[in-house]
N, C-alpha and C. Protein backbone atom coordinates (compact mmCIF):
# COMPACT_ATOMS: atom_id res chain seq x y z
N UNK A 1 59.06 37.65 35.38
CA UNK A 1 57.95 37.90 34.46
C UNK A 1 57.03 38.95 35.05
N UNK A 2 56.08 39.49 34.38
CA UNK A 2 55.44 40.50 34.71
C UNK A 2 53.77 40.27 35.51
N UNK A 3 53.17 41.04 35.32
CA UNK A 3 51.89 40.49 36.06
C UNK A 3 50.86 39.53 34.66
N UNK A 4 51.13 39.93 34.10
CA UNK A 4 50.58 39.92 32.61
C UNK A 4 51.14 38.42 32.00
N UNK A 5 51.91 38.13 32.75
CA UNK A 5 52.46 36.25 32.40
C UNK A 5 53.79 37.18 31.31
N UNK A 6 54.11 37.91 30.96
CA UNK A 6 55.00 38.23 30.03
C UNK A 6 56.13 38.74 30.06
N UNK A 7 57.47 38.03 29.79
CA UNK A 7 59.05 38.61 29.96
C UNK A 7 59.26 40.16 30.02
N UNK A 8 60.22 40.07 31.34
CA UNK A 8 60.25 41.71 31.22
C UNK A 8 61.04 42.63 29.78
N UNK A 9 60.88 43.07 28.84
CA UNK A 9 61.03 43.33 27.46
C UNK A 9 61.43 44.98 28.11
N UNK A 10 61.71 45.87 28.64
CA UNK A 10 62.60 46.84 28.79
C UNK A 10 63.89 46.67 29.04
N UNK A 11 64.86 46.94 28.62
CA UNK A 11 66.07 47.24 29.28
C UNK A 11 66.58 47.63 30.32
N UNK A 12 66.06 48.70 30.92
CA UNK A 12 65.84 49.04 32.70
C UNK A 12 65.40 47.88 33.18
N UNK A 13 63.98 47.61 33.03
CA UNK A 13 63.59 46.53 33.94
C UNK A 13 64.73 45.80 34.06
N UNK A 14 65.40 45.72 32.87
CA UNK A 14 66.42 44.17 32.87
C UNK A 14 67.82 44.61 33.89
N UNK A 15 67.97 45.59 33.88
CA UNK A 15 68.97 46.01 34.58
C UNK A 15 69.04 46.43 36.14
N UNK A 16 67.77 47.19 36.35
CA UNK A 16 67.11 47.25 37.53
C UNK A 16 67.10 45.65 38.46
N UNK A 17 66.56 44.78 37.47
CA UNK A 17 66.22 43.07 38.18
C UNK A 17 67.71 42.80 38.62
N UNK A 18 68.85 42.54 37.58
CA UNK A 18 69.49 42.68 37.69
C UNK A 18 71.07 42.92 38.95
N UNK A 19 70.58 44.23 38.87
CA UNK A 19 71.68 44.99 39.68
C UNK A 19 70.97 44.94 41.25
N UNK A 20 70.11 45.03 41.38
CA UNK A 20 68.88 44.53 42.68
C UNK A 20 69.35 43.31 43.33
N UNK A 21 69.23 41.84 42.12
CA UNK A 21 69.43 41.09 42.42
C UNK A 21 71.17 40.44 43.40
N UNK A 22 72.02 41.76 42.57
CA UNK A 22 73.46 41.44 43.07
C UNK A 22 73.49 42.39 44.46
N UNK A 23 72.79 43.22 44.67
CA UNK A 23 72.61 44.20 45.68
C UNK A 23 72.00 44.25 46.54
N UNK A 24 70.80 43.28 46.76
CA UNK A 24 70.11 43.66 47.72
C UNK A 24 69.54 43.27 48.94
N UNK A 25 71.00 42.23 49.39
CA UNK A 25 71.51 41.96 50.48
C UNK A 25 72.54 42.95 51.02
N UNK A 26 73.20 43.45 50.54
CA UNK A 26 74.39 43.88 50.79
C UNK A 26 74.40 46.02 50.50
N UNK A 27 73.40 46.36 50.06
CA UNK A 27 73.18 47.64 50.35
C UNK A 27 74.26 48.58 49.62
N UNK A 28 74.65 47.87 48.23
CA UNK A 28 75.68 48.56 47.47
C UNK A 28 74.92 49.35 46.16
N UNK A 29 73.65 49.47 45.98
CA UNK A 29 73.05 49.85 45.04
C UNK A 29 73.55 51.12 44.04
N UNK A 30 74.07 51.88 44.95
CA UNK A 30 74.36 53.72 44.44
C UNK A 30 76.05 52.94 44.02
N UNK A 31 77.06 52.40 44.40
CA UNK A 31 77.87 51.73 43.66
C UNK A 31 78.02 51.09 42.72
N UNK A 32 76.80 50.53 42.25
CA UNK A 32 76.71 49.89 41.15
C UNK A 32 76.42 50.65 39.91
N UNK A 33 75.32 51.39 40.12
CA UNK A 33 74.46 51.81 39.16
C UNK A 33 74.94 53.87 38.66
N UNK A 34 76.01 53.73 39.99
CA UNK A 34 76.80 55.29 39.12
C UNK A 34 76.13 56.43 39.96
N UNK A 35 76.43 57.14 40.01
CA UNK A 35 75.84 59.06 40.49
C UNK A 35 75.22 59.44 39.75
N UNK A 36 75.13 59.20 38.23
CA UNK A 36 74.40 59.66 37.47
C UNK A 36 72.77 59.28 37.74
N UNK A 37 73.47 57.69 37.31
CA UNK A 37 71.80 57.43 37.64
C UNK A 37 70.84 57.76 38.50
N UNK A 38 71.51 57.51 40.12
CA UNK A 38 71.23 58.22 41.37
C UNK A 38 70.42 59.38 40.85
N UNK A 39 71.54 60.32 40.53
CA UNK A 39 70.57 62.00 40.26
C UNK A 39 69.51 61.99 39.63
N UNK A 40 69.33 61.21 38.64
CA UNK A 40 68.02 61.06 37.51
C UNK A 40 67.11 60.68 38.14
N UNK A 41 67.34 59.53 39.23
CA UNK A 41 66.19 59.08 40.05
C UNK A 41 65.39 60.48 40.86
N UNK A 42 66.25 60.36 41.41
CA UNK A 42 66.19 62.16 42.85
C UNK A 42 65.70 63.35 41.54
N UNK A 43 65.64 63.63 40.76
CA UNK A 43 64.75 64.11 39.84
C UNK A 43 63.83 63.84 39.70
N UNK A 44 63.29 62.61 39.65
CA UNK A 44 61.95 62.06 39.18
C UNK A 44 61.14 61.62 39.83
N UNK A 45 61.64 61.85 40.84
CA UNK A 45 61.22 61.63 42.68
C UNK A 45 60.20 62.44 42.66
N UNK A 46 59.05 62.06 43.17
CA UNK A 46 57.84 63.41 43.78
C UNK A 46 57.65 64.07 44.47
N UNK A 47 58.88 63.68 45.48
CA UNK A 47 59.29 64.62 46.96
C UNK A 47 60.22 65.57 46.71
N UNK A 48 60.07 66.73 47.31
CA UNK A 48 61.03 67.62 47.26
C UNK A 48 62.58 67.31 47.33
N UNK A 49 63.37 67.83 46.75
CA UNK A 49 64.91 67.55 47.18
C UNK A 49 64.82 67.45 48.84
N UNK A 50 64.51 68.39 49.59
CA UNK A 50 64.42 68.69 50.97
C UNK A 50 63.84 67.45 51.72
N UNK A 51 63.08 66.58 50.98
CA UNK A 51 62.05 65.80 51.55
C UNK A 51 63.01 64.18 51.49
N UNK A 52 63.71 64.26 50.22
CA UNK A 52 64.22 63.01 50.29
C UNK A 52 65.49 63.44 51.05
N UNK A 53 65.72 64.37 51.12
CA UNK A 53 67.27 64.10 52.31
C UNK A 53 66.45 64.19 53.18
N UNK A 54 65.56 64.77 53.45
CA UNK A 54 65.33 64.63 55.13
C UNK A 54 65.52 63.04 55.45
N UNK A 55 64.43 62.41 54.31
CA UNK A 55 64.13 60.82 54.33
C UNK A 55 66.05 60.29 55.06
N UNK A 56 66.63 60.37 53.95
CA UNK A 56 67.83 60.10 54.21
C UNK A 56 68.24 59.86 55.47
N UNK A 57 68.10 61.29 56.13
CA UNK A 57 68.38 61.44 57.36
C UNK A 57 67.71 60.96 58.34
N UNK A 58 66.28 60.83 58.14
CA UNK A 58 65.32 60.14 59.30
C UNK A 58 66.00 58.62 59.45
N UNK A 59 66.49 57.85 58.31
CA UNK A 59 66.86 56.54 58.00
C UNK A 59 68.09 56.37 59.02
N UNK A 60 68.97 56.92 58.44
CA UNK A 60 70.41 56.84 59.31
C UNK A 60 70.12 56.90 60.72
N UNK A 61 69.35 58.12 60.91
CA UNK A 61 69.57 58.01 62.75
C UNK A 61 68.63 56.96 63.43
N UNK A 62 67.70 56.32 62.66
CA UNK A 62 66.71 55.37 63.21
C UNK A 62 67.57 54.05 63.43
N UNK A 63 68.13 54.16 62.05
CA UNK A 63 68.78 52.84 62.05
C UNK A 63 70.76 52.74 63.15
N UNK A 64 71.03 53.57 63.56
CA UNK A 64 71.90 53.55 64.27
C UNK A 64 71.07 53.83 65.94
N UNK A 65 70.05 54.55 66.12
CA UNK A 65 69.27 54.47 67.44
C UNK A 65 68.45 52.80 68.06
N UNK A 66 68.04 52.61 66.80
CA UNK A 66 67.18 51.64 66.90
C UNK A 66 67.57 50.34 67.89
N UNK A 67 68.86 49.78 67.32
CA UNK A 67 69.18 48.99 67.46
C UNK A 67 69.69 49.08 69.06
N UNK A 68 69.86 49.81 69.60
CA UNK A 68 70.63 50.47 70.73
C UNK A 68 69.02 49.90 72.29
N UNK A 69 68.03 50.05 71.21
CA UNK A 69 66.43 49.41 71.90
C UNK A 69 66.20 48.59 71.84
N UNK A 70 66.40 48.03 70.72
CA UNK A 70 65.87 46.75 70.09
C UNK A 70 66.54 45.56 70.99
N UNK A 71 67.65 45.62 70.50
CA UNK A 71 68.60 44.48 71.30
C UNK A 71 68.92 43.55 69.83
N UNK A 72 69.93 42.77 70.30
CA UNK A 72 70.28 41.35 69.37
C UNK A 72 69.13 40.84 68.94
N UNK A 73 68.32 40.54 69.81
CA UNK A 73 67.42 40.04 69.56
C UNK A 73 65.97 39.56 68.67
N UNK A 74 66.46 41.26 68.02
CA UNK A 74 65.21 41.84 67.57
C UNK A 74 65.98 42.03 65.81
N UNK A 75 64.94 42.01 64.89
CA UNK A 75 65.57 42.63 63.62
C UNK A 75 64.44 43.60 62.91
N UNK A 76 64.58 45.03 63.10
CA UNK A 76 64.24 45.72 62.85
C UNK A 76 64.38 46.91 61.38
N UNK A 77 63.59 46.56 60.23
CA UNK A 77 63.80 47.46 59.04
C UNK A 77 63.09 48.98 59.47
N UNK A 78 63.85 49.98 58.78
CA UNK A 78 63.06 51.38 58.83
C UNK A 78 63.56 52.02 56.97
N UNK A 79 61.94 52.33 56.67
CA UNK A 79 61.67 52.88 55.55
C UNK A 79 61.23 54.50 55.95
N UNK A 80 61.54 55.32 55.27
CA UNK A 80 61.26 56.75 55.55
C UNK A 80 60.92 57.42 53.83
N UNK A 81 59.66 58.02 53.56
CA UNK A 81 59.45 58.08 52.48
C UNK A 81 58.54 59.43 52.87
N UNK A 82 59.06 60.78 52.84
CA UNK A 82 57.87 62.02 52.65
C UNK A 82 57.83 62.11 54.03
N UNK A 83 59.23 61.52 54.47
CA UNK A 83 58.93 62.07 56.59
C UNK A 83 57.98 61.11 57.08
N UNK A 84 57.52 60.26 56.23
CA UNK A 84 56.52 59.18 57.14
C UNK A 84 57.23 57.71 56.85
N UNK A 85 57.56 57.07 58.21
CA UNK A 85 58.44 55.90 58.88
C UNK A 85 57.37 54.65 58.57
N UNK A 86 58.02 53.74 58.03
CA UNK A 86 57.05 52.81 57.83
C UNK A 86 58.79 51.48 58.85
N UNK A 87 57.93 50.85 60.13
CA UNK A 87 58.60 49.86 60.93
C UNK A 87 58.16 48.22 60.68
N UNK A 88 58.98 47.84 60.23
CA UNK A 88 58.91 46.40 59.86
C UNK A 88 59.93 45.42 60.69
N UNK A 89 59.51 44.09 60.56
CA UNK A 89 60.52 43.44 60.77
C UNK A 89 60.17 42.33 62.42
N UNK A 90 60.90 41.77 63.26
CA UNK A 90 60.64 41.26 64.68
C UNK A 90 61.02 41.78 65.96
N UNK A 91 60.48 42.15 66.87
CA UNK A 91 60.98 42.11 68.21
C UNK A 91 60.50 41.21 69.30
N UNK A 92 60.97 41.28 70.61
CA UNK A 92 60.84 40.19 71.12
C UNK A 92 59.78 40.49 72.01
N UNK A 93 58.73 41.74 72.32
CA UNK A 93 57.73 41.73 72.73
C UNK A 93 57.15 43.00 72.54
N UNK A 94 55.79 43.01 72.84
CA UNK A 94 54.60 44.43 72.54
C UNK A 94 55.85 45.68 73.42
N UNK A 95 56.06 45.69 74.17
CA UNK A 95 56.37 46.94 75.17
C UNK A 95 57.68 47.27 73.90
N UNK A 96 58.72 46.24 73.41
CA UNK A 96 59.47 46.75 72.94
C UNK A 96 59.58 47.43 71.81
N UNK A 97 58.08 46.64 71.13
CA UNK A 97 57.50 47.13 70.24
C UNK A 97 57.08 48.68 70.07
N UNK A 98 56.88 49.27 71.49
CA UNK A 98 56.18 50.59 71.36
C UNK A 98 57.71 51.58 72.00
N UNK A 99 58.58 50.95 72.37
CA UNK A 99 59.92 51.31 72.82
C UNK A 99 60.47 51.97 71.19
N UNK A 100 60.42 51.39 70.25
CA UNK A 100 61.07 51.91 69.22
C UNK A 100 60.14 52.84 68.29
N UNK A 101 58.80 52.61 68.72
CA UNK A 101 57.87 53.39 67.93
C UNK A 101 58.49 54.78 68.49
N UNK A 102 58.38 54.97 69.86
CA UNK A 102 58.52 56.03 70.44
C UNK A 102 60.08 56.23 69.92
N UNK A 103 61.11 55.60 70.09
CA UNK A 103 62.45 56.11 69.59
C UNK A 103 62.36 56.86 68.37
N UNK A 104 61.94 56.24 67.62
CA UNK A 104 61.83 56.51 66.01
C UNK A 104 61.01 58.02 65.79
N UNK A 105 59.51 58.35 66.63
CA UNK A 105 59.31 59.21 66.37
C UNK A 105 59.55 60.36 67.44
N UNK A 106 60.53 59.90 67.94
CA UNK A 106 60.98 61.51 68.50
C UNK A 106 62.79 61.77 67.86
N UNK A 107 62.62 61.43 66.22
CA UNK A 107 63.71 61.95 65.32
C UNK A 107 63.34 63.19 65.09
N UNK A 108 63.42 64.35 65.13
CA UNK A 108 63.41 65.23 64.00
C UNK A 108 62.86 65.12 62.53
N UNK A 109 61.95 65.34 62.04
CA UNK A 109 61.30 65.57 60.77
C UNK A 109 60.25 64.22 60.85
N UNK A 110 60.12 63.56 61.56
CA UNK A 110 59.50 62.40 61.61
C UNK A 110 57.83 63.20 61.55
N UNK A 111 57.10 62.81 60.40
CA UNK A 111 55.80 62.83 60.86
C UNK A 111 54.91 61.91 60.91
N UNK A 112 54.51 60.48 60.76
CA UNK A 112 54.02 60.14 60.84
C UNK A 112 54.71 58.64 61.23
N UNK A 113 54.46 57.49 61.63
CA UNK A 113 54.50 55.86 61.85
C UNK A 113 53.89 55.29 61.63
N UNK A 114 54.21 54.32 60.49
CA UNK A 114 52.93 52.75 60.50
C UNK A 114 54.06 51.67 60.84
N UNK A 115 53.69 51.37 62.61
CA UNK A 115 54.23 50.39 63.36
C UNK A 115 54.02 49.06 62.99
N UNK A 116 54.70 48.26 61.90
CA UNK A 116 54.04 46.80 61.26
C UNK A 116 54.90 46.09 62.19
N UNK A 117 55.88 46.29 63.32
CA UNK A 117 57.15 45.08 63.81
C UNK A 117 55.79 44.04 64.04
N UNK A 118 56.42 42.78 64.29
CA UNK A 118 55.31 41.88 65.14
C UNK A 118 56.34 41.36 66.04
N UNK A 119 55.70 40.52 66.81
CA UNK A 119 56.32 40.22 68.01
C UNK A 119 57.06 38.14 67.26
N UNK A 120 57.84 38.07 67.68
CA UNK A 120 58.22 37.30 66.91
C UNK A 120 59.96 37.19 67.12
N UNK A 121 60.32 35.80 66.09
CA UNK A 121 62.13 35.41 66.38
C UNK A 121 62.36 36.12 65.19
N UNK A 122 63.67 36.49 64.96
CA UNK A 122 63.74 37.38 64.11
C UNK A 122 64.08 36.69 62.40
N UNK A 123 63.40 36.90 61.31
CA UNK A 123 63.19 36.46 60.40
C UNK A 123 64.52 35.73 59.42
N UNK A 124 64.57 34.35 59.16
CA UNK A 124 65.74 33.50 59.04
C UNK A 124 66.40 34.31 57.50
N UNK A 125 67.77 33.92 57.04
CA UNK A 125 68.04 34.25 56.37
C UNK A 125 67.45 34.15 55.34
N UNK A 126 67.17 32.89 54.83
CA UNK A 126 66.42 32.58 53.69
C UNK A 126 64.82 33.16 53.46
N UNK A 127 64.66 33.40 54.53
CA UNK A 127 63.13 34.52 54.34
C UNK A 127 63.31 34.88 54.09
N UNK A 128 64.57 36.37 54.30
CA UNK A 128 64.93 37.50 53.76
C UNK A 128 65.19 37.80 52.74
N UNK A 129 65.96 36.11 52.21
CA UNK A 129 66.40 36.73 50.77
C UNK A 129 65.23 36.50 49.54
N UNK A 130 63.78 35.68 50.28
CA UNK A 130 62.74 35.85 49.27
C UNK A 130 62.44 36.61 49.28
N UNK A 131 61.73 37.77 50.67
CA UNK A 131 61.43 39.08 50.58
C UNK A 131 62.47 39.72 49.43
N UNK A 132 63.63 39.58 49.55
CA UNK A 132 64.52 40.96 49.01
C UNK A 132 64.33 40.28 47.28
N UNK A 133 63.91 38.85 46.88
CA UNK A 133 63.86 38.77 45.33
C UNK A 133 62.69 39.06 45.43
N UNK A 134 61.27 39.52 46.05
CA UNK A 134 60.23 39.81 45.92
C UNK A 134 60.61 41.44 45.80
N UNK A 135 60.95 42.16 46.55
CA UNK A 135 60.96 43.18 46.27
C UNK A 135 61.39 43.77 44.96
N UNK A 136 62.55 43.08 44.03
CA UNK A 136 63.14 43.13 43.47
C UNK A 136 61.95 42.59 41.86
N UNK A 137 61.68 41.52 42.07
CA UNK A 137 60.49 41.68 40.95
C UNK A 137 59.51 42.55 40.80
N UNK A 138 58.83 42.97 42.12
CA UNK A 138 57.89 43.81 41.84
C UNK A 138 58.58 45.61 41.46
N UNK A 139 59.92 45.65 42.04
CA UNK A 139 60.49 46.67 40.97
C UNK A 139 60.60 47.06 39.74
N UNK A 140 60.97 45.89 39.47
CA UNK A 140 61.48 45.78 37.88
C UNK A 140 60.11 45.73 37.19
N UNK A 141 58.90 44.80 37.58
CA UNK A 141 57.59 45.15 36.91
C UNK A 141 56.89 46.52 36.67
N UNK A 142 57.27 47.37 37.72
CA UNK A 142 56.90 49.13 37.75
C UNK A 142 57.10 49.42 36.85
N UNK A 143 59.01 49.43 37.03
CA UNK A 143 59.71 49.76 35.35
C UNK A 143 58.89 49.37 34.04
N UNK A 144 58.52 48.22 34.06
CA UNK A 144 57.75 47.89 32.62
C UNK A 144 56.61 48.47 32.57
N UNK A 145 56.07 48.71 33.84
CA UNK A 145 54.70 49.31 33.63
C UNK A 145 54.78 50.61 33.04
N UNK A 146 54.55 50.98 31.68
CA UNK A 146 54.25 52.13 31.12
C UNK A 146 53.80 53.27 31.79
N UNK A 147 52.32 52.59 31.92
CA UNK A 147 51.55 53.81 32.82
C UNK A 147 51.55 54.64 33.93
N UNK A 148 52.72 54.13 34.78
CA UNK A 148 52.86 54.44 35.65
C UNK A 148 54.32 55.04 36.01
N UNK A 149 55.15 55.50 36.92
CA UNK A 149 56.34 55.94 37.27
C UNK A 149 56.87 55.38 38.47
N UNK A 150 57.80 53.98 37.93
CA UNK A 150 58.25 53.25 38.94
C UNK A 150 58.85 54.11 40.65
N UNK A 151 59.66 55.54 39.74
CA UNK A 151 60.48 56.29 41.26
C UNK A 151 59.52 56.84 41.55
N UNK A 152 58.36 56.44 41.66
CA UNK A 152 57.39 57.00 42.74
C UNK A 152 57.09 56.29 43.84
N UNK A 153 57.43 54.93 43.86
CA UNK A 153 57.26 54.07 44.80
C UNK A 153 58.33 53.59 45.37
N UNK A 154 58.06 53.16 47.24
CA UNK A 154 59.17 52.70 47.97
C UNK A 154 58.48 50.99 47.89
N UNK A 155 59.32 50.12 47.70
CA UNK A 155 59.01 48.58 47.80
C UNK A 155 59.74 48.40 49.13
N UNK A 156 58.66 47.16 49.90
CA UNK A 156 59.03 47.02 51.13
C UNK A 156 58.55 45.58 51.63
N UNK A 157 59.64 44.18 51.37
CA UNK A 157 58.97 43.25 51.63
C UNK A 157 59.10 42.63 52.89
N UNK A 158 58.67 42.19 53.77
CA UNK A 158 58.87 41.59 55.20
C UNK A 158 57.72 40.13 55.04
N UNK A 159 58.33 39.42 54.87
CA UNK A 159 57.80 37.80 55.44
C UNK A 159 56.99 37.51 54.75
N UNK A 160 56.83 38.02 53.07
CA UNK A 160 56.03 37.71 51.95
C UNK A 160 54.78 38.87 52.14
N UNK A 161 54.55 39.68 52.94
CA UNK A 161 54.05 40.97 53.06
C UNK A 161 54.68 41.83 52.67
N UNK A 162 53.96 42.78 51.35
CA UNK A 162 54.34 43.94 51.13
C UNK A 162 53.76 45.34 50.84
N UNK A 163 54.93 45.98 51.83
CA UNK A 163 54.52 47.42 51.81
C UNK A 163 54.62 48.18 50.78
N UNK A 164 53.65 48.84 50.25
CA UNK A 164 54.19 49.94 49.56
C UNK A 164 53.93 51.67 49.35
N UNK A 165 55.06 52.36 49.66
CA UNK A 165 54.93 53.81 50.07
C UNK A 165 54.94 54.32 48.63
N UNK A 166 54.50 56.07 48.76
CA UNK A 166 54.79 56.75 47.57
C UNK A 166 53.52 57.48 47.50
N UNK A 167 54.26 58.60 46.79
CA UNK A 167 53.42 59.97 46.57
C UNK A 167 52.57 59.61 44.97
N UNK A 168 51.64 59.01 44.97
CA UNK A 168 50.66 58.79 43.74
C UNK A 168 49.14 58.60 43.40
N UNK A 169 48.90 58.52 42.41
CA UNK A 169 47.41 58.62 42.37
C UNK A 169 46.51 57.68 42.72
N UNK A 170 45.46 57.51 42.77
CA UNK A 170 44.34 56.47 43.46
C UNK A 170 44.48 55.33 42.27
N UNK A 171 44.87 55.50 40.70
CA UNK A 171 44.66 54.67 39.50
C UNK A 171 45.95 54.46 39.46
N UNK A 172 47.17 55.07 40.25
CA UNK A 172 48.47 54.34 40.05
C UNK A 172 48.99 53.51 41.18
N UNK A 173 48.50 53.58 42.04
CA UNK A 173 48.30 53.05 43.58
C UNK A 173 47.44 51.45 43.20
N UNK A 174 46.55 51.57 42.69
CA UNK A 174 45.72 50.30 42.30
C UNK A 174 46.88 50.03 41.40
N UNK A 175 47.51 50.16 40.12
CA UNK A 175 48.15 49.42 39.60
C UNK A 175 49.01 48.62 39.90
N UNK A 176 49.81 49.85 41.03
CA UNK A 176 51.11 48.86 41.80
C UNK A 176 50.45 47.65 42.50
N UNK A 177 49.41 47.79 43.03
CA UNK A 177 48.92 46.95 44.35
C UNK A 177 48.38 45.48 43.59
N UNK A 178 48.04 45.61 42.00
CA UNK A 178 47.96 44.28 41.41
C UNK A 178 49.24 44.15 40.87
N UNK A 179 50.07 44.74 40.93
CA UNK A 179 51.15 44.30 39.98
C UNK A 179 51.75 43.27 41.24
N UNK A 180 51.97 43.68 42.77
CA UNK A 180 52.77 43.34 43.54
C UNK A 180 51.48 41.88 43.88
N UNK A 181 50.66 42.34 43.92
CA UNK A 181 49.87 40.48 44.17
C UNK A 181 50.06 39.46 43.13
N UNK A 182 50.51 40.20 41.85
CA UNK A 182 50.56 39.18 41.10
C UNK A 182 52.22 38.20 40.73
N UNK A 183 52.79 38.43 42.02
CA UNK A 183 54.03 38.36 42.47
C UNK A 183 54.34 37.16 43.35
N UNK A 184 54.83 36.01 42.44
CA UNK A 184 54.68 35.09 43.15
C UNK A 184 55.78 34.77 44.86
N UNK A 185 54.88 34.46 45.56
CA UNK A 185 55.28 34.31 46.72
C UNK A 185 54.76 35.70 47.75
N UNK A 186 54.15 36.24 47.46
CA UNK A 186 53.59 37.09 47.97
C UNK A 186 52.11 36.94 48.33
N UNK A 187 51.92 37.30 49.86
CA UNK A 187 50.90 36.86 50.92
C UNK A 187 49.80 37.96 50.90
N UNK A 188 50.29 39.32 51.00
CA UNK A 188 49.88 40.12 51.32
C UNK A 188 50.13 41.41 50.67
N UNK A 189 49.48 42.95 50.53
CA UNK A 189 49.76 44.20 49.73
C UNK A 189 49.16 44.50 50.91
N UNK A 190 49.75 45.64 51.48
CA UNK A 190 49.78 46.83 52.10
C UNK A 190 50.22 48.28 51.80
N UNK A 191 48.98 48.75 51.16
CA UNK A 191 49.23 50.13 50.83
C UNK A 191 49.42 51.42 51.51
N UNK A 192 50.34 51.85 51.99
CA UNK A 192 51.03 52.66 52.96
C UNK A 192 51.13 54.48 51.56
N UNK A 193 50.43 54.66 51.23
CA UNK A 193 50.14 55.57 50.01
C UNK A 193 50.05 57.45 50.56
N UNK A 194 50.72 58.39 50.20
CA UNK A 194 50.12 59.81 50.41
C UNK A 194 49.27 59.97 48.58
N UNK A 195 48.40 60.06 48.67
CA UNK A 195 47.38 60.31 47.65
C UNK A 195 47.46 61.88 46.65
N UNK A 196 47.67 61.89 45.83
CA UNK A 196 47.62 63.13 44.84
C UNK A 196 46.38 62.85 44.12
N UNK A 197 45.78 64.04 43.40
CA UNK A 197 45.47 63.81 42.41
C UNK A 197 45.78 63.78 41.30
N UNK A 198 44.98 63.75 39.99
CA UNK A 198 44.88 63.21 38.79
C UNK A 198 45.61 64.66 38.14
N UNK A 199 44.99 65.60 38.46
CA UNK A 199 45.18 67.37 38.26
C UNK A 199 46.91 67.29 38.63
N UNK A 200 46.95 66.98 40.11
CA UNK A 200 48.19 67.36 40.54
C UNK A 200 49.21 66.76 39.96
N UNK A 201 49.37 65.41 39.45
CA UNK A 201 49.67 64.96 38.68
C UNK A 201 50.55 65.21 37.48
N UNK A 202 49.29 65.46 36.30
CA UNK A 202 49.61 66.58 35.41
C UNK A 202 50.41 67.89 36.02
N UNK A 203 50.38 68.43 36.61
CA UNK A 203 51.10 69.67 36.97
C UNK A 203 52.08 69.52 37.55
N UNK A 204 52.86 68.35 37.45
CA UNK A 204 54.05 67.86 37.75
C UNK A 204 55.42 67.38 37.02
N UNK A 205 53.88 67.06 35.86
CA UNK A 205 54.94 66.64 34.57
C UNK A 205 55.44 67.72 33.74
N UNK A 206 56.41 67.54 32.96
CA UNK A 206 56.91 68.33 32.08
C UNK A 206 56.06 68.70 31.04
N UNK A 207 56.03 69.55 30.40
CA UNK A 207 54.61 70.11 29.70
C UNK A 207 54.92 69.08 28.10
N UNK A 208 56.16 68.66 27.54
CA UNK A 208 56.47 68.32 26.13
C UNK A 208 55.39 66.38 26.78
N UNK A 209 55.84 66.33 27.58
CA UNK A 209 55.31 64.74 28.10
C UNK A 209 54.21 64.47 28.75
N UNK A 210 53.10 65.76 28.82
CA UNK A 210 52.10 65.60 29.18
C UNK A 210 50.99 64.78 28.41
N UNK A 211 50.45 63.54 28.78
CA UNK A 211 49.77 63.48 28.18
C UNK A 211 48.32 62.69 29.05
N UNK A 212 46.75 62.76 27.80
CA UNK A 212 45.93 62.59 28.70
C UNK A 212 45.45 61.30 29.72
N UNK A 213 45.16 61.21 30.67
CA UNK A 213 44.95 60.08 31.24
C UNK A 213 43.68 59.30 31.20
């Protein structure tokens, strides 16, 4: 349901919830949902083509370095959205904690880190899979949200805390941030945001779909 107490009534949303829901343990998403769709997204993206492969690329090598620091021990997520690394997840102490900060940002294209690991056992299965249906609702609610443009945002849940990245405005940034509190099982919103304006905005959209805010 939505923030609004009301069934999600789009078709995306429904499919998005959906295909999320069969996916998002298992990291098969771009298999499910086709190349097409893929491309439409990466269109509607607010980052440069250049910006989301970089992303791409910051991801892969973090996540094959990482672990190489971390140890068994540790379970470590990496989000990369506009070249800025958002670190989630457990390790098994502060030093190791700043062991992967430092790994992570001496990738190539890396500009910025918000270091969230905490020190901690690493988060049980069944946590994970509420985070990953939390993430997954507050997706599909974007989608319904009219006003706003769901592929502008990265969803990011860790231990009923959630992150959320993306290139948007100060009035679409507040929307997401009640949509995701109003998300049951959710502790916390952390807005991890690069800010546009209202102007810039508009000058982004297609001129037939402009309309006033």
């Amino acid at each position: 349901m939505s923030k609004f107490g009301q069934p999600l009534q789009r078709p995306l949303a429904k499919a998005i919830l959906c295909a999320a829901l069969l996916t998002s343990l298992t990291g098969c998403v771009e298999m499910m949902v086709g190349t097409a769709v893929m491309g439409a997204v990466a269109t509607a993206d607010r980052r440069t083509l250049g910006a989301q492969t970089e992303d791409k690329t910051i991801t892969v090598k973090a996540e094959l370095r990482v672990p190489k620091i971390a140890g068994p021990e540790s379970h470590v997520n990496i989000a990369s959205f506009n070249r800025k690394v958002l670190l989630t997840g457990e390790v098994a102490d502060a030093a190791l904690k700043s062991k992967v900060e430092a790994e992570v940002q001496a990738i190539d294209g890396v500009q910025s880190i918000a270091n969230e690991l905490v020190v901690a056992a690493p988060a049980s299965y069944t946590s994970r899979s509420s985070d990953a249906l939390i993430t997954t609702k507050i997706k599909a609610s974007l989608v319904d949200m009219k006003t706003i443009s769901a592929t502008s945002f990265k969803v990011v849940t860790e231990r009923g805390t959630v992150y959320l990245m993306g290139r948007v405005t100060q009035r679409e940034g507040q929307i997401a941030s009640d949509i995701a509190r109003g998300i049951s099982g959710v502790d916390k919103v952390v807005k991890i945001f690069e800010y546009i304006t209202e102007d810039e905005l508009r000058a982004m959209q297609p001129t037939s779909s402009r309309v006033p805010l």
